[in-house]
PDB file of N, CA and C in Angstrom:
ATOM      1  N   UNK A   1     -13.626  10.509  -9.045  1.00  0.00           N
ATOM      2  CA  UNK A   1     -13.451  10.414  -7.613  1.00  0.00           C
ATOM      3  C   UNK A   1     -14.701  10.974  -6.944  1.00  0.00           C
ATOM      4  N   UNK A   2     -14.896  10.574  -5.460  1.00  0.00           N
ATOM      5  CA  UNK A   2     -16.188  10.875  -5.252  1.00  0.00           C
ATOM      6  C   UNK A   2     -15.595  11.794  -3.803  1.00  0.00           C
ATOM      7  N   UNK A   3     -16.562  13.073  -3.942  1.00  0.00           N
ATOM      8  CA  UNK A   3     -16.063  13.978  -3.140  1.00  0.00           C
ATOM      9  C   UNK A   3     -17.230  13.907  -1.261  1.00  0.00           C
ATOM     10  N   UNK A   4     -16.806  13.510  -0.349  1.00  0.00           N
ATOM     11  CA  UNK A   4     -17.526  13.669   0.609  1.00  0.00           C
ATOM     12  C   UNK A   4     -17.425  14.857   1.361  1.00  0.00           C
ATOM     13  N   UNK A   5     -18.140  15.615   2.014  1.00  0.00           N
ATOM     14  CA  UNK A   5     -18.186  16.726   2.742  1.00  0.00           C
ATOM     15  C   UNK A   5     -18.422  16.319   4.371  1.00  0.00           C
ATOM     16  N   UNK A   6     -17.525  16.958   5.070  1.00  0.00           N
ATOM     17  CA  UNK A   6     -17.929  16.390   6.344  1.00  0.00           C
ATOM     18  C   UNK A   6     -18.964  17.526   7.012  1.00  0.00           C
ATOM     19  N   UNK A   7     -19.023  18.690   6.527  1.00  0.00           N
ATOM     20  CA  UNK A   7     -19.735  19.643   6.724  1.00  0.00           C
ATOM     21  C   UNK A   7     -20.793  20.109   5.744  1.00  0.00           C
ATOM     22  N   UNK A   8     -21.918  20.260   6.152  1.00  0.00           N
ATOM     23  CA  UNK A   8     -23.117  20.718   5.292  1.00  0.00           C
ATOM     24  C   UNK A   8     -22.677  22.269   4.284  1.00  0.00           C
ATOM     25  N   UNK A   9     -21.984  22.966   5.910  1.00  0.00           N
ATOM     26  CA  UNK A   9     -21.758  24.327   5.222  1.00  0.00           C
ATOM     27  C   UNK A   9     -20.761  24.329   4.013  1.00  0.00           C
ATOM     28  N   UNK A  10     -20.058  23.712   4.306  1.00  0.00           N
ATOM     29  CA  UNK A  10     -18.882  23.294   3.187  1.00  0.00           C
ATOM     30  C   UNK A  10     -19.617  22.944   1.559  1.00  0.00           C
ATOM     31  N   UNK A  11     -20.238  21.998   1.854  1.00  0.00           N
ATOM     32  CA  UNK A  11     -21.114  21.560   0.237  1.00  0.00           C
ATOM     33  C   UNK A  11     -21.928  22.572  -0.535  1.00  0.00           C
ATOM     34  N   UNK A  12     -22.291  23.186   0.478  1.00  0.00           N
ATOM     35  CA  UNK A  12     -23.177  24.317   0.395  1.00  0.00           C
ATOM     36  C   UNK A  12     -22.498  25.885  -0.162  1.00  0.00           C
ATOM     37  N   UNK A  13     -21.297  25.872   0.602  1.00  0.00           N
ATOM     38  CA  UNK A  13     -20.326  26.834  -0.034  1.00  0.00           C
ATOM     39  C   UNK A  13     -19.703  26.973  -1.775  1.00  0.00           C
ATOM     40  N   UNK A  14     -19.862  25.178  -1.748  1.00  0.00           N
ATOM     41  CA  UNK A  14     -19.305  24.914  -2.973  1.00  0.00           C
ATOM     42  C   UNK A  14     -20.153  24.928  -4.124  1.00  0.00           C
ATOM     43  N   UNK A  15     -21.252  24.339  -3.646  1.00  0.00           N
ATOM     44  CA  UNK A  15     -22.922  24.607  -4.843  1.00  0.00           C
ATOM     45  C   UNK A  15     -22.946  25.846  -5.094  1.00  0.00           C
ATOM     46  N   UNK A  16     -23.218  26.954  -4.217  1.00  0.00           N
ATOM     47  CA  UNK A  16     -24.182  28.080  -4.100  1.00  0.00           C
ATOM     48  C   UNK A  16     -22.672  29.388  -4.094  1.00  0.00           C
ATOM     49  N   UNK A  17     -21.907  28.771  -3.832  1.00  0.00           N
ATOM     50  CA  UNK A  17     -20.430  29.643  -3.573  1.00  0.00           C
ATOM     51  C   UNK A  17     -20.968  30.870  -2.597  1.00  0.00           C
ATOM     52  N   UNK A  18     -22.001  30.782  -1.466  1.00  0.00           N
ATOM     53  CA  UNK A  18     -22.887  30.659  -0.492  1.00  0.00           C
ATOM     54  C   UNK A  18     -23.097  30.076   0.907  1.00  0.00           C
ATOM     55  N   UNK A  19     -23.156  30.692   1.902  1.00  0.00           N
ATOM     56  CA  UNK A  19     -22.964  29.431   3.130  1.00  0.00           C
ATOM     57  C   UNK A  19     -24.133  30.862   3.936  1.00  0.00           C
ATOM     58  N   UNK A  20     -25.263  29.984   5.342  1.00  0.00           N
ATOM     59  CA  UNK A  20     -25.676  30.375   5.693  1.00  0.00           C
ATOM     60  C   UNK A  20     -24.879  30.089   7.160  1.00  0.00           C
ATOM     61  N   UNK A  21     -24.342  29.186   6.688  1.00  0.00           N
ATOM     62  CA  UNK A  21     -23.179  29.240   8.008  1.00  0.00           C
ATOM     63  C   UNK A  21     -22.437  30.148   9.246  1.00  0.00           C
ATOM     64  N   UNK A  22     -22.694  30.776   9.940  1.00  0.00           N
ATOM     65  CA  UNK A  22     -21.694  31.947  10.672  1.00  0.00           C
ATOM     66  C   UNK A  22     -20.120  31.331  11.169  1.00  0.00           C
ATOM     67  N   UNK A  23     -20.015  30.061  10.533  1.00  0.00           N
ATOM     68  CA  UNK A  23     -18.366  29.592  10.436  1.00  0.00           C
ATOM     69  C   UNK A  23     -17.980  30.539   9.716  1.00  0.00           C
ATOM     70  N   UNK A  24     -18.467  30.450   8.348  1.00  0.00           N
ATOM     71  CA  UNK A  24     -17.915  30.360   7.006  1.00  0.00           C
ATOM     72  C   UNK A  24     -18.052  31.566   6.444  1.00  0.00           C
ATOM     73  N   UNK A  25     -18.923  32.376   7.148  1.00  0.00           N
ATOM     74  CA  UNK A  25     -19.315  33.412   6.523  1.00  0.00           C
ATOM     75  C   UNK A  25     -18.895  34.579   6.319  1.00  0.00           C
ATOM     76  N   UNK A  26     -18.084  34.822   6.685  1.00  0.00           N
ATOM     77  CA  UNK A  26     -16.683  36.067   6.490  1.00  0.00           C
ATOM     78  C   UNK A  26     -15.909  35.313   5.528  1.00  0.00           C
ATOM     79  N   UNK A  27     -15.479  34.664   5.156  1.00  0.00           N
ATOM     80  CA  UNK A  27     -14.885  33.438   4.270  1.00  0.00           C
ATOM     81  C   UNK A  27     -15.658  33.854   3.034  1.00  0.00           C
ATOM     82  N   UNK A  28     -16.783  33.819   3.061  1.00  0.00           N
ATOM     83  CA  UNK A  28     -17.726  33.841   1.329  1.00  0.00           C
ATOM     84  C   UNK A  28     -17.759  35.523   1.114  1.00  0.00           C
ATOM     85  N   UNK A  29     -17.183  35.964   1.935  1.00  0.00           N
ATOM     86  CA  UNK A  29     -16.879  37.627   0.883  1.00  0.00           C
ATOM     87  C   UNK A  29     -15.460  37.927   0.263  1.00  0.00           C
ATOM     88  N   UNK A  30     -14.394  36.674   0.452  1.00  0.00           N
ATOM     89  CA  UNK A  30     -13.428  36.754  -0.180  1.00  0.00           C
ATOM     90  C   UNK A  30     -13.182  35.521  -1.771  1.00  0.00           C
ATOM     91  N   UNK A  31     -14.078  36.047  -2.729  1.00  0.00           N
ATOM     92  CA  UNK A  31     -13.770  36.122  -4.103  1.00  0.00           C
ATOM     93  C   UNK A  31     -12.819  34.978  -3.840  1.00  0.00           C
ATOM     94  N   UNK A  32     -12.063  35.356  -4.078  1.00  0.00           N
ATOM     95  CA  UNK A  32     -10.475  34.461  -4.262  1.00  0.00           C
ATOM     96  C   UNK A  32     -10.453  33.457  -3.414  1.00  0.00           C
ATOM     97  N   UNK A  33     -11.022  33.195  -2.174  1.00  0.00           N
ATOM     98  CA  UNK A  33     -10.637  32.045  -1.745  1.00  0.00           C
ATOM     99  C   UNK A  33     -11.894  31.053  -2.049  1.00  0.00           C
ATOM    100  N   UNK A  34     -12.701  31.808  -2.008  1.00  0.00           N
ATOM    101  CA  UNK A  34     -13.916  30.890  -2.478  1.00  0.00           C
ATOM    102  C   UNK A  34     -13.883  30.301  -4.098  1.00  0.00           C
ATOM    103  N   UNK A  35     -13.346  30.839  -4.971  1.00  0.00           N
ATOM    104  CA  UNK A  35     -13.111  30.509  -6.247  1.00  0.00           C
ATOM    105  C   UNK A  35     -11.690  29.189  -6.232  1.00  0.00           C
ATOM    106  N   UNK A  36     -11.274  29.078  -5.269  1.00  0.00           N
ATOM    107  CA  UNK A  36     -10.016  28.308  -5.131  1.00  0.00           C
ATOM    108  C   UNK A  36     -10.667  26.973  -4.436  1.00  0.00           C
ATOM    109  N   UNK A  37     -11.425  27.236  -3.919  1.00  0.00           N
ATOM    110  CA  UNK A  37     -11.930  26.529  -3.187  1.00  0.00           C
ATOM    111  C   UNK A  37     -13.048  25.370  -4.016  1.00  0.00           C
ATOM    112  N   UNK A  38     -13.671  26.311  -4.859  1.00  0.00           N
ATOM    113  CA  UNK A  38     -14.606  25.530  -5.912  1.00  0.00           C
ATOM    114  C   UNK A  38     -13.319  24.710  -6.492  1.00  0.00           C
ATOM    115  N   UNK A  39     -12.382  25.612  -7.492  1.00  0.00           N
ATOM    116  CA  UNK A  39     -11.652  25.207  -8.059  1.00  0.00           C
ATOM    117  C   UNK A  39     -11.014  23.576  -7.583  1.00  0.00           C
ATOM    118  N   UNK A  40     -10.347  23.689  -6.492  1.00  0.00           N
ATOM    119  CA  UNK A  40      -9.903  22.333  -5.751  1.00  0.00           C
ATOM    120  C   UNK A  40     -10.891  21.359  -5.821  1.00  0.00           C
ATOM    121  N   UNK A  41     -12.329  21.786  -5.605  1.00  0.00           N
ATOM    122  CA  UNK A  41     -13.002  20.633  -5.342  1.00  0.00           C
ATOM    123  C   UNK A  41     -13.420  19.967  -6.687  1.00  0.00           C
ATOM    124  N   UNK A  42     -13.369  20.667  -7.747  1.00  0.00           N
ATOM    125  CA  UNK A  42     -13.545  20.409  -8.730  1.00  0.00           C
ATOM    126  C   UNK A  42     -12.674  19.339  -9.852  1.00  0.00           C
ATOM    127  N   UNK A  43     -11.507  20.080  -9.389  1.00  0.00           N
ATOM    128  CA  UNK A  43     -10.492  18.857  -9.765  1.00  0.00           C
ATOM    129  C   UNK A  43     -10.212  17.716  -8.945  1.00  0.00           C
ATOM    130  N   UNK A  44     -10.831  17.167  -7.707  1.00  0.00           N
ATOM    131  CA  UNK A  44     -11.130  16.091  -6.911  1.00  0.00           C
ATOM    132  C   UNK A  44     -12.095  15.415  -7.682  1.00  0.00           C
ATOM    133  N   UNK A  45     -12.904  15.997  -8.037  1.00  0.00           N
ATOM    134  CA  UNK A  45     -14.291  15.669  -8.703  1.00  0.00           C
ATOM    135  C   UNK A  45     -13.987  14.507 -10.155  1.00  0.00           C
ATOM    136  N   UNK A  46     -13.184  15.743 -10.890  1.00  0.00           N
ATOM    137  CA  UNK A  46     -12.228  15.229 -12.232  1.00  0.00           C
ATOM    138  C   UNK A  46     -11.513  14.103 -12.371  1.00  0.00           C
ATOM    139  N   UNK A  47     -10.833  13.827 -11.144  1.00  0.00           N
ATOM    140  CA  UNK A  47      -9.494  12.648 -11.205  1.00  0.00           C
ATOM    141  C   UNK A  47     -10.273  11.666 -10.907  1.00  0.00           C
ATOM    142  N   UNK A  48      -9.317  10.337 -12.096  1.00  0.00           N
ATOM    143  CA  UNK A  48      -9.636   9.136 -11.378  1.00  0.00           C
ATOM    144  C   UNK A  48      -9.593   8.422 -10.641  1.00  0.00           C
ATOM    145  N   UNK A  49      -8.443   8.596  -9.634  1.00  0.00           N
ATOM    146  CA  UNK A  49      -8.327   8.053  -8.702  1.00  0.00           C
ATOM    147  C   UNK A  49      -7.004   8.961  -8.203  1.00  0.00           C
ATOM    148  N   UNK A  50      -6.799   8.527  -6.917  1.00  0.00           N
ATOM    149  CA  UNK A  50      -5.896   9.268  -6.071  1.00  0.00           C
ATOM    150  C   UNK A  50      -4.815   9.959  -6.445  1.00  0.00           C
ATOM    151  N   UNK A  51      -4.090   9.239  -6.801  1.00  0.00           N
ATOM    152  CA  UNK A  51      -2.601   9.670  -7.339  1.00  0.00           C
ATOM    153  C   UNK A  51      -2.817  10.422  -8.577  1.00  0.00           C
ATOM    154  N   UNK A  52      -3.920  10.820  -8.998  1.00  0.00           N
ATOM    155  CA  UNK A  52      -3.634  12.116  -9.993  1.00  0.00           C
ATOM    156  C   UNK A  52      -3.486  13.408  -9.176  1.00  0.00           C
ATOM    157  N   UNK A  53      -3.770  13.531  -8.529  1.00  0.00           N
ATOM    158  CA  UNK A  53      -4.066  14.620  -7.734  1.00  0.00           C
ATOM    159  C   UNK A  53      -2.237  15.059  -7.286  1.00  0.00           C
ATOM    160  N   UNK A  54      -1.773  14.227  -7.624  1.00  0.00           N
ATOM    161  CA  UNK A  54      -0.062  14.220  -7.776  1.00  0.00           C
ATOM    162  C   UNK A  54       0.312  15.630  -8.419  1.00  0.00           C
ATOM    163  N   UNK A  55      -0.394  15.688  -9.911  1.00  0.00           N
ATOM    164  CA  UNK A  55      -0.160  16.148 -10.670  1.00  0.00           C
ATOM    165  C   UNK A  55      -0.388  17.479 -10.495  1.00  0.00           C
ATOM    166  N   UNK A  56      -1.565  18.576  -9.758  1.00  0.00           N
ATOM    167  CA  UNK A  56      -1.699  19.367  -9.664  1.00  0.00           C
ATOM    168  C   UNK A  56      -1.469  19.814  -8.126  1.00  0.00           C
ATOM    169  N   UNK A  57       0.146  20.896  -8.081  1.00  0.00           N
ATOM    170  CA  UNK A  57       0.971  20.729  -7.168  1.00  0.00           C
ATOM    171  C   UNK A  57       0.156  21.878  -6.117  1.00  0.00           C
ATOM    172  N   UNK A  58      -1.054  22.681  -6.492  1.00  0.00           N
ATOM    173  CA  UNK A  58      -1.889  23.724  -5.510  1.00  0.00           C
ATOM    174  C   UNK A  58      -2.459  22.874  -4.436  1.00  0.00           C
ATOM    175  N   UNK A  59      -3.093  21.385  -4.678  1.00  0.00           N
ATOM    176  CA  UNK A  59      -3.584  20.940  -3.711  1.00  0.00           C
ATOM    177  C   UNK A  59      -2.829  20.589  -2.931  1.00  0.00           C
ATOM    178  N   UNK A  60      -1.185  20.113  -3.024  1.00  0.00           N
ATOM    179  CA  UNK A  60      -0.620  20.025  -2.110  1.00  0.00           C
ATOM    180  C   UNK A  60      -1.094  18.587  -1.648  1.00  0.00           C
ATOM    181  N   UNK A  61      -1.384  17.695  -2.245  1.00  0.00           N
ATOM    182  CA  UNK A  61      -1.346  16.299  -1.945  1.00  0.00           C
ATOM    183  C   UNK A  61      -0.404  15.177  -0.955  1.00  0.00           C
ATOM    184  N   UNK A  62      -0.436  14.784  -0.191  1.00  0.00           N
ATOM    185  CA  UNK A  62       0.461  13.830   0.210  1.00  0.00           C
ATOM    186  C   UNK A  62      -0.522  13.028   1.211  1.00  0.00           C
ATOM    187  N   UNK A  63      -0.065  11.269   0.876  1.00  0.00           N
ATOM    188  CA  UNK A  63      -0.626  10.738   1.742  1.00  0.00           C
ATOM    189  C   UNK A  63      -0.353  10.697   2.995  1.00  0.00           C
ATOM    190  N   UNK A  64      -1.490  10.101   3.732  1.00  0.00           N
ATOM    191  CA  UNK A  64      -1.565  10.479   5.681  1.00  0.00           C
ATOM    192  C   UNK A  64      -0.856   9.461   6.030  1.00  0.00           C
ATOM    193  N   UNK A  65       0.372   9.400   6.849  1.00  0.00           N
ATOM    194  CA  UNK A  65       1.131   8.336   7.183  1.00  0.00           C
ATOM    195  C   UNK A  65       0.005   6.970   7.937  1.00  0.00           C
ATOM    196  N   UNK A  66      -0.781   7.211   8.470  1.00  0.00           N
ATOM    197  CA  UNK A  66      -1.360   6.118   8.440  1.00  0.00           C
ATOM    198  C   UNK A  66      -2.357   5.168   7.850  1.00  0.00           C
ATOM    199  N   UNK A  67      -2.429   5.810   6.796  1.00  0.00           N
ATOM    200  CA  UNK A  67      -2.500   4.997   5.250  1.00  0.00           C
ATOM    201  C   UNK A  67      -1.810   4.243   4.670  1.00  0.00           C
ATOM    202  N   UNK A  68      -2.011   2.927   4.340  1.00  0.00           N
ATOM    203  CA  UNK A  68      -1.149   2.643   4.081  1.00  0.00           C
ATOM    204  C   UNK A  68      -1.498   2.332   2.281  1.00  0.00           C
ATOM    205  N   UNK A  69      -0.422   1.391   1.559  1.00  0.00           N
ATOM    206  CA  UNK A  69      -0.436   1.124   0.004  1.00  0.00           C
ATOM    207  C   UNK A  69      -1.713   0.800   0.056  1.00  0.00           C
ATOM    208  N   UNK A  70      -2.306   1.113  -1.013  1.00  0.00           N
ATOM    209  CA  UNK A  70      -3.520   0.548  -1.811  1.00  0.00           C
ATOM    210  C   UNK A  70      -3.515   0.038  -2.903  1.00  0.00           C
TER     211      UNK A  70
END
């Protein structure tokens, strides 16, 4: 699956587990959410397509009602 970032700081968080961001940046001294955070994106990264992401119930998956079947 191919992961897009709508935010620079975001990609950047996830490379460098790092942000020069002043969004984000109280955010990158908490360990744990930043490691969860890699983590998630990582298993986006992993799956082949959508509906695996079924399988691992942390992301909390569900499609956007105005989506429709694919």
């Amino acid at each position: 699956m191919k992961v897009v970032f709508k935010e620079e700081a975001l990609e950047e968080l996830y490379e460098t587990r790092k942000t020069k961001d002043s969004k984000y940046k109280k955010l990158c001294r908490n360990k744990k959410l930043v490691d969860g955070y890699v983590r998630a994106v990582e298993t986006m990264l992993a799956v082949k397509n959508v509906e695996k992401l079924r399988e691992h119930s942390y992301l909390h998956y569900e499609r956007l009602r105005h989506q429709g079947a694919e």
